[in-house]
Protein backbone atom coordinates (compact mmCIF):
# COMPACT_ATOMS: atom_id res chain seq x y z
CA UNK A 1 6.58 -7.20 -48.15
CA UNK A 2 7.87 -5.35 -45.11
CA UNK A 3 11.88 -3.66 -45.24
CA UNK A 4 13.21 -5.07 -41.82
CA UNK A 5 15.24 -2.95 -39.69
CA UNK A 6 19.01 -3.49 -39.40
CA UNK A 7 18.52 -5.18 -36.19
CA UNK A 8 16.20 -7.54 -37.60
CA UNK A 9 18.33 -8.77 -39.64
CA UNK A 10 19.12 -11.77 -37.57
CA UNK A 11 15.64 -13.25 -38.09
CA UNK A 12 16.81 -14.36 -41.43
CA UNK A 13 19.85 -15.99 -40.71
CA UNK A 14 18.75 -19.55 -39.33
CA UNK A 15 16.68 -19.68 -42.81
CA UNK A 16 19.22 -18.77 -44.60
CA UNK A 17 21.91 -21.26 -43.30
CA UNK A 18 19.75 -23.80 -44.62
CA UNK A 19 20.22 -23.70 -47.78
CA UNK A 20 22.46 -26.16 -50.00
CA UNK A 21 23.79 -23.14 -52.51
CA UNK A 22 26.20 -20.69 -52.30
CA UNK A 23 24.52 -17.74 -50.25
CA UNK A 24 27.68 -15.85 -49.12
CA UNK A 25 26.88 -12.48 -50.76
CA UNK A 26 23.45 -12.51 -48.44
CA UNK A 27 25.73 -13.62 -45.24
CA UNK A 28 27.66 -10.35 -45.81
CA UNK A 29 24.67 -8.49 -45.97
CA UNK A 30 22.53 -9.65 -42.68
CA UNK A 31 26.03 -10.10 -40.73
CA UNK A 32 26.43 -5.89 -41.78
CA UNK A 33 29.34 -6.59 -43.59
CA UNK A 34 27.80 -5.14 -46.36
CA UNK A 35 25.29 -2.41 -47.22
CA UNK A 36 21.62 -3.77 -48.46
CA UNK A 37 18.00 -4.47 -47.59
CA UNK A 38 16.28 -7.10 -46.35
CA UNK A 39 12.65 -7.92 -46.91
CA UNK A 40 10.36 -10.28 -45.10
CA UNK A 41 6.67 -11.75 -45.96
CA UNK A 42 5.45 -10.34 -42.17
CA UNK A 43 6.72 -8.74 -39.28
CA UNK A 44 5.91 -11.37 -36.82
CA UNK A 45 7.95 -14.79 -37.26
CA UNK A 46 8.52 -14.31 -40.93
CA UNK A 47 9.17 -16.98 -43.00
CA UNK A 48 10.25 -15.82 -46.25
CA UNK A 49 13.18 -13.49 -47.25
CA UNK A 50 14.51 -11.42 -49.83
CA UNK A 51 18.01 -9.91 -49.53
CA UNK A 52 19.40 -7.55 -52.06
CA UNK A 53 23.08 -6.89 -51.80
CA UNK A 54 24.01 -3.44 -53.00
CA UNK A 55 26.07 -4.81 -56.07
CA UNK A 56 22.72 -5.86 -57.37
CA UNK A 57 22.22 -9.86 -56.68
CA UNK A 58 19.47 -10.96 -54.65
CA UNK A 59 18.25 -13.94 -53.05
CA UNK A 60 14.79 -15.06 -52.37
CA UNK A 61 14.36 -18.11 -49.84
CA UNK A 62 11.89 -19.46 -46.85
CA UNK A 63 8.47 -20.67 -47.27
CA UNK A 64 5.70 -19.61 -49.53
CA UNK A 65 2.51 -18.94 -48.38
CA UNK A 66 1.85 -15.37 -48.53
CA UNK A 67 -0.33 -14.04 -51.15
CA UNK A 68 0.49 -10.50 -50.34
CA UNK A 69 4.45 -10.69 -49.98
CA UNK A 70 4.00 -12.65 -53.36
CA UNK A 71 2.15 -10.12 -55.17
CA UNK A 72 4.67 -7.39 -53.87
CA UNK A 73 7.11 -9.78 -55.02
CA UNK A 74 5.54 -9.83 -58.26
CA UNK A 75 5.85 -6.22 -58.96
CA UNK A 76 9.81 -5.91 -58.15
CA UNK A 77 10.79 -8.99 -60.39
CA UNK A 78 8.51 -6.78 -63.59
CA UNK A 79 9.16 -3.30 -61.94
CA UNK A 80 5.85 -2.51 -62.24
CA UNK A 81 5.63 0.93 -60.28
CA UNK A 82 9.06 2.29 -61.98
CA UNK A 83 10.67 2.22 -58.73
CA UNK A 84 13.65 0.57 -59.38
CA UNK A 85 16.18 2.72 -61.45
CA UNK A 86 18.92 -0.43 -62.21
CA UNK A 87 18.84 -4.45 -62.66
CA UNK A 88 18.65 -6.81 -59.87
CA UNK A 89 19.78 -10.27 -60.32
CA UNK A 90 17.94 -12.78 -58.29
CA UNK A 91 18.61 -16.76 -57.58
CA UNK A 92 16.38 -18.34 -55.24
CA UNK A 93 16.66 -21.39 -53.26
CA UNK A 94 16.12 -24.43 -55.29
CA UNK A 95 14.25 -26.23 -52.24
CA UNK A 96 12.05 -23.58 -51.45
CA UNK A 97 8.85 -24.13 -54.22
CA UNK A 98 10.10 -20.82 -55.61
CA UNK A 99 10.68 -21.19 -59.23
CA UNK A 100 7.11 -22.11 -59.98
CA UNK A 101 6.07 -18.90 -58.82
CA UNK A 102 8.69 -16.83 -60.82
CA UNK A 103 8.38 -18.29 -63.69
CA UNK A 104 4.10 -17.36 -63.29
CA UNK A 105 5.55 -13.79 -62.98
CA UNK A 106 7.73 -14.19 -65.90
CA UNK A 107 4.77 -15.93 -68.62
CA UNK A 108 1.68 -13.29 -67.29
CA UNK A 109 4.59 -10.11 -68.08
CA UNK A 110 5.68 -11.44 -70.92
CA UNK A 111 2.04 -11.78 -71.81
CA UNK A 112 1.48 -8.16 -70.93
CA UNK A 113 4.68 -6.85 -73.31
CA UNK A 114 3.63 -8.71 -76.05
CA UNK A 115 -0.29 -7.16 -75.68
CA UNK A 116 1.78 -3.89 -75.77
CA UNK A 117 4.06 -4.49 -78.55
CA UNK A 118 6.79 -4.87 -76.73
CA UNK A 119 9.75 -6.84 -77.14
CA UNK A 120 9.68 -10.24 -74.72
CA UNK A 121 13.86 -10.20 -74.83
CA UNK A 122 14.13 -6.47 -74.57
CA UNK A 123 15.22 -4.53 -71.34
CA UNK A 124 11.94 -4.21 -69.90
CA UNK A 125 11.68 -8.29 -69.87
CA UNK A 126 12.70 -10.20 -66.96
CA UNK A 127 15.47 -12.68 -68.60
CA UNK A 128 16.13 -16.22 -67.13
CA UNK A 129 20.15 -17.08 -67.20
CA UNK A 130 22.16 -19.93 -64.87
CA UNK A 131 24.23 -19.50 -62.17
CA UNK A 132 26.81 -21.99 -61.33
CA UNK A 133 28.14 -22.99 -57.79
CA UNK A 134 31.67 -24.86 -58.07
CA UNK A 135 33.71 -26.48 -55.68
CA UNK A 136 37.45 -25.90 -55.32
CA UNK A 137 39.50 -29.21 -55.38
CA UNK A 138 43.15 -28.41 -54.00
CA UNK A 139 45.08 -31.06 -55.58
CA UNK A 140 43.20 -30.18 -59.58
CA UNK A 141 44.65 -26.79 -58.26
CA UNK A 142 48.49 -27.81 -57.48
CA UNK A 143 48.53 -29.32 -61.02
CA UNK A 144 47.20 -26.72 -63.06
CA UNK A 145 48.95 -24.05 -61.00
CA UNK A 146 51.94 -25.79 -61.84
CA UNK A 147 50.77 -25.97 -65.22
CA UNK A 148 49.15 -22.43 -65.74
CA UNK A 149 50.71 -20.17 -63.58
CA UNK A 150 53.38 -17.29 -65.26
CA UNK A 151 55.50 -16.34 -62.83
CA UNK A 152 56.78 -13.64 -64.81
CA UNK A 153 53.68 -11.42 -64.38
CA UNK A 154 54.06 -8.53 -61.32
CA UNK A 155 51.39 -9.35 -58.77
CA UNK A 156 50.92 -6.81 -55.63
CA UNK A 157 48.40 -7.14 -52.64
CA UNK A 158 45.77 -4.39 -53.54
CA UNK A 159 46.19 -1.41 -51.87
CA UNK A 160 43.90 2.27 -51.39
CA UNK A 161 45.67 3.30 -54.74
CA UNK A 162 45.23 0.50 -56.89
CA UNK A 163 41.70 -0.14 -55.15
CA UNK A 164 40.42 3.57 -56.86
CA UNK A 165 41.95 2.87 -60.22
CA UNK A 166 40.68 -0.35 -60.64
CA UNK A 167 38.07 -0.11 -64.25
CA UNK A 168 35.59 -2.85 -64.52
CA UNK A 169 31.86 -4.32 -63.63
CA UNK A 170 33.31 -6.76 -60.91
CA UNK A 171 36.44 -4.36 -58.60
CA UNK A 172 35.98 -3.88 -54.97
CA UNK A 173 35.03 -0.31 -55.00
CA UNK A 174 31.42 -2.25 -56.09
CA UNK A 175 31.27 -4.60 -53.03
CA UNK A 176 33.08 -2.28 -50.52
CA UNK A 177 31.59 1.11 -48.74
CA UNK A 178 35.03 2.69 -49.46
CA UNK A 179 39.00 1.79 -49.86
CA UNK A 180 39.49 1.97 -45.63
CA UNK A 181 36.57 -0.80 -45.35
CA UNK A 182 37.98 -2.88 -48.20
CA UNK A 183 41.46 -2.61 -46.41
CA UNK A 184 39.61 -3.69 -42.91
CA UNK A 185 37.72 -6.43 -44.44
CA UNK A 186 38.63 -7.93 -47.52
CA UNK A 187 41.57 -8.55 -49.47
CA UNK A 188 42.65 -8.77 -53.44
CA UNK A 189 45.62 -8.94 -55.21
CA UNK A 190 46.38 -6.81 -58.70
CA UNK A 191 48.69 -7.82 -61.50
CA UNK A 192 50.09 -4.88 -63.19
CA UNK A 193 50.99 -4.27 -66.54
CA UNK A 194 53.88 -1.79 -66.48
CA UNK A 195 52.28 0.42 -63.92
CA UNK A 196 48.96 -0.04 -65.29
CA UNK A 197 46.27 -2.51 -63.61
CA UNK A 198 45.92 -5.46 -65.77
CA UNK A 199 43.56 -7.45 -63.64
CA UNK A 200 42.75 -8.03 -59.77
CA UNK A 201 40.98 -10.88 -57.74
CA UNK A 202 39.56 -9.90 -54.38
CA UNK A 203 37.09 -10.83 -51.62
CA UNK A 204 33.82 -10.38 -53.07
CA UNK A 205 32.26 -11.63 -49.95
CA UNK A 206 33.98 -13.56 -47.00
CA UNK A 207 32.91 -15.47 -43.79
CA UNK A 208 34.66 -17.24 -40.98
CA UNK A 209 35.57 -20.14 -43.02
CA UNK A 210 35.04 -19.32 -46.98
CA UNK A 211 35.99 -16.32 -49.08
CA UNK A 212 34.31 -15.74 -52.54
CA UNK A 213 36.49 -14.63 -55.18
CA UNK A 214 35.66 -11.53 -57.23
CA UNK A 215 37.61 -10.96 -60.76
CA UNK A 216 37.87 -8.68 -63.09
CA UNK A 217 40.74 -7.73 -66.21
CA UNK A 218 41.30 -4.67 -68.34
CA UNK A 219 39.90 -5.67 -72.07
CA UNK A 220 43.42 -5.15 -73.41
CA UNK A 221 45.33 -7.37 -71.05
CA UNK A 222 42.33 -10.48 -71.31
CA UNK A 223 43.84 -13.80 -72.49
CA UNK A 224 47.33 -13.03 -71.47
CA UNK A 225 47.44 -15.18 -67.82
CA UNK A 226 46.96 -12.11 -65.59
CA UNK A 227 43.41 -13.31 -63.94
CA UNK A 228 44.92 -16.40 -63.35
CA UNK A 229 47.56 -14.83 -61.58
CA UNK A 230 45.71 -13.11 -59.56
CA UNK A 231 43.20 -15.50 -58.37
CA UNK A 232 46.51 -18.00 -57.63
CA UNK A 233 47.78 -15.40 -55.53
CA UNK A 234 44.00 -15.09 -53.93
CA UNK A 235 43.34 -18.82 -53.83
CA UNK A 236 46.90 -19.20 -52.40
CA UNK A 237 46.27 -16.65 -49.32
CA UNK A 238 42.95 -18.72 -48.77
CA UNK A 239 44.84 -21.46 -48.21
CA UNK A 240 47.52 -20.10 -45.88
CA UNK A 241 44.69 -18.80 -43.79
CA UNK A 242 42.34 -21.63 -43.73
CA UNK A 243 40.08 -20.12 -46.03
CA UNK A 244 37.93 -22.02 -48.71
CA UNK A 245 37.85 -20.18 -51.83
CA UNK A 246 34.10 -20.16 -53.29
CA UNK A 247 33.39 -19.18 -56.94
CA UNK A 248 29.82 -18.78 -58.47
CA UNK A 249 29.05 -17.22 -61.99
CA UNK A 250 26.69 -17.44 -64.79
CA UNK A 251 27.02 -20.32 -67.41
CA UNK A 252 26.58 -17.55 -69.99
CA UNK A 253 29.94 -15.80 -68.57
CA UNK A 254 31.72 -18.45 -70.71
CA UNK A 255 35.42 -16.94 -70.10
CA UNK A 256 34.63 -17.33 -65.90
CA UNK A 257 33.66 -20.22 -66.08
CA UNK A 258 36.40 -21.72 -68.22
CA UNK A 259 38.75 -19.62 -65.90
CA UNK A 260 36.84 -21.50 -62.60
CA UNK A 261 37.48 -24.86 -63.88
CA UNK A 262 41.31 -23.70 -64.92
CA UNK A 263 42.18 -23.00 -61.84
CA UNK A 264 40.51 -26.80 -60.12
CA UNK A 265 36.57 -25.44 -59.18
CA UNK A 266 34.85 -27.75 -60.32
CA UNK A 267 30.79 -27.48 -61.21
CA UNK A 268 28.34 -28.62 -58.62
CA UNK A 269 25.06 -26.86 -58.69
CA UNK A 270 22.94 -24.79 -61.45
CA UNK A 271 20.26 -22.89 -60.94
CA UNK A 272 18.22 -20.09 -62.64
CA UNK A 273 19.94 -17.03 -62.35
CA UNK A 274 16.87 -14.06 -63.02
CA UNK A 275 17.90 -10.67 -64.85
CA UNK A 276 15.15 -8.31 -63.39
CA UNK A 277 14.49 -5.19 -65.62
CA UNK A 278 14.52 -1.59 -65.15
């Protein structure tokens, strides 16, 4: 399992643009958009891939066929040496023979925790969830904007300010190196409650022709139309810039994914969706 080198990167990409899910979050990475790492099965004309994206979701994809990558492989998903000090969430490509193998890792740890008394559910288990890819249908979205959307909620474009006080698991300051590269390269939009942040949508990951939509509200202002404001106002500048607006979340996330269908995505793909232990 060899760490390429930054300029490397590129011998991922024609693998990667293979695939039939939503991979944007590993374009940002091997295009530099965003800080990672990228691992390959060998040096030479690899053929397999992992790419890690520094909010914590990976990607595993390319062909199998090498016992050693797979073994290193192995060790990450269980954390076996104590290396890794946080969770990594990892999908792989459905057509590449992958799941088989994780789910080999999964039964011989689980195996091992219950041998040491430990709990198979517990943090130190790997944990199997879904992730959904959705498609965004434009005309679903006219008639449940018109529908939905409260026009009396205050929606700004996101700016340095609001960028450092947003509070949450999924704000920018988690997919961006800073507030001047957020400003540069993405985009969001905050609704405010009084002068307070309520809830913001933003560019989790963007390409030339699709943007990914990021979302997060404050606990106290959830269930009051703000996220839906805010991803109109996202989904809105997509449009007026020839964007496609991508969402992807776990089936578990119950309130995103009502919130994805809301606003006209509607479900395409599942897959399993991998919580990796510390």
């Amino acid at each position: 399992m060899i760490r390429l080198e930054r300029e490397d990167y590129r011998k991922a990409e024609e693998a990667l643009l293979g695939l039939s899910i939503n991979t944007i979050f590993a374009q940002s990475v091997l295009r530099l958009c965003a800080d990672g790492e990228v691992y390959a099965d060998r040096d030479t004309a690899p053929e397999a891939f992992y790419v890690l994206h520094p909010y914590g979701m990976a990607l595993l994809f390319g062909k199998r066929g090498s016992t050693l990558f797979e073994e290193r492989l192995a060790n990450r998903f269980t954390n076996g040496d104590g290396s890794r000090s946080r969770p990594e969430w990892l999908q792989a490509d459905p057509a590449g023979d992958w799941d088989g193998f994780i789910e080999t890792v999964i039964q011989t740890h689980q195996t091992k925790l219950e041998e040491a008394g430990l709990p198979t559910d517990g943090d130190r288990a790997v944990l199997r969830n879904t992730r959904v890819n959705f498609r965004f249908n434009p005309i679903a979205y006219a008639e449940t904007k018109e529908k939905h959307l409260q026009r009396d909620h205050r929606v700004v474009q996101t700016t340095a300010e609001l960028f450092h006080r947003q509070s949450g698991a999924v704000v920018p300051r988690f997919f961006f190196r800073n507030a001047e590269h957020f400003l540069g390269e993405g985009v969001g939009f905050t609704a405010l409650h009084g002068d307070e942040p309520a809830a913001t949508a933003f560019s989790a990951y963007r390409n030339e022709q699709q943007l990914e939509i990021g979302i997060e509200s404050t606990e106290s202002c959830r269930g009051k139309g703000y996220a839906f404001a805010v991803c109109s106002a996202l989904i809105d500048y997509c449009l007026e810039n020839s964007l496609e607006p991508v969402w992807s979340c776990r089936l578990e996330n119950a309130a995103s994914h009502r919130l994805a269908q809301k606003l006209g995505f509607e479900p395409t793909v599942t897959l399993p969706y991998y919580r990796l232990p510390v």
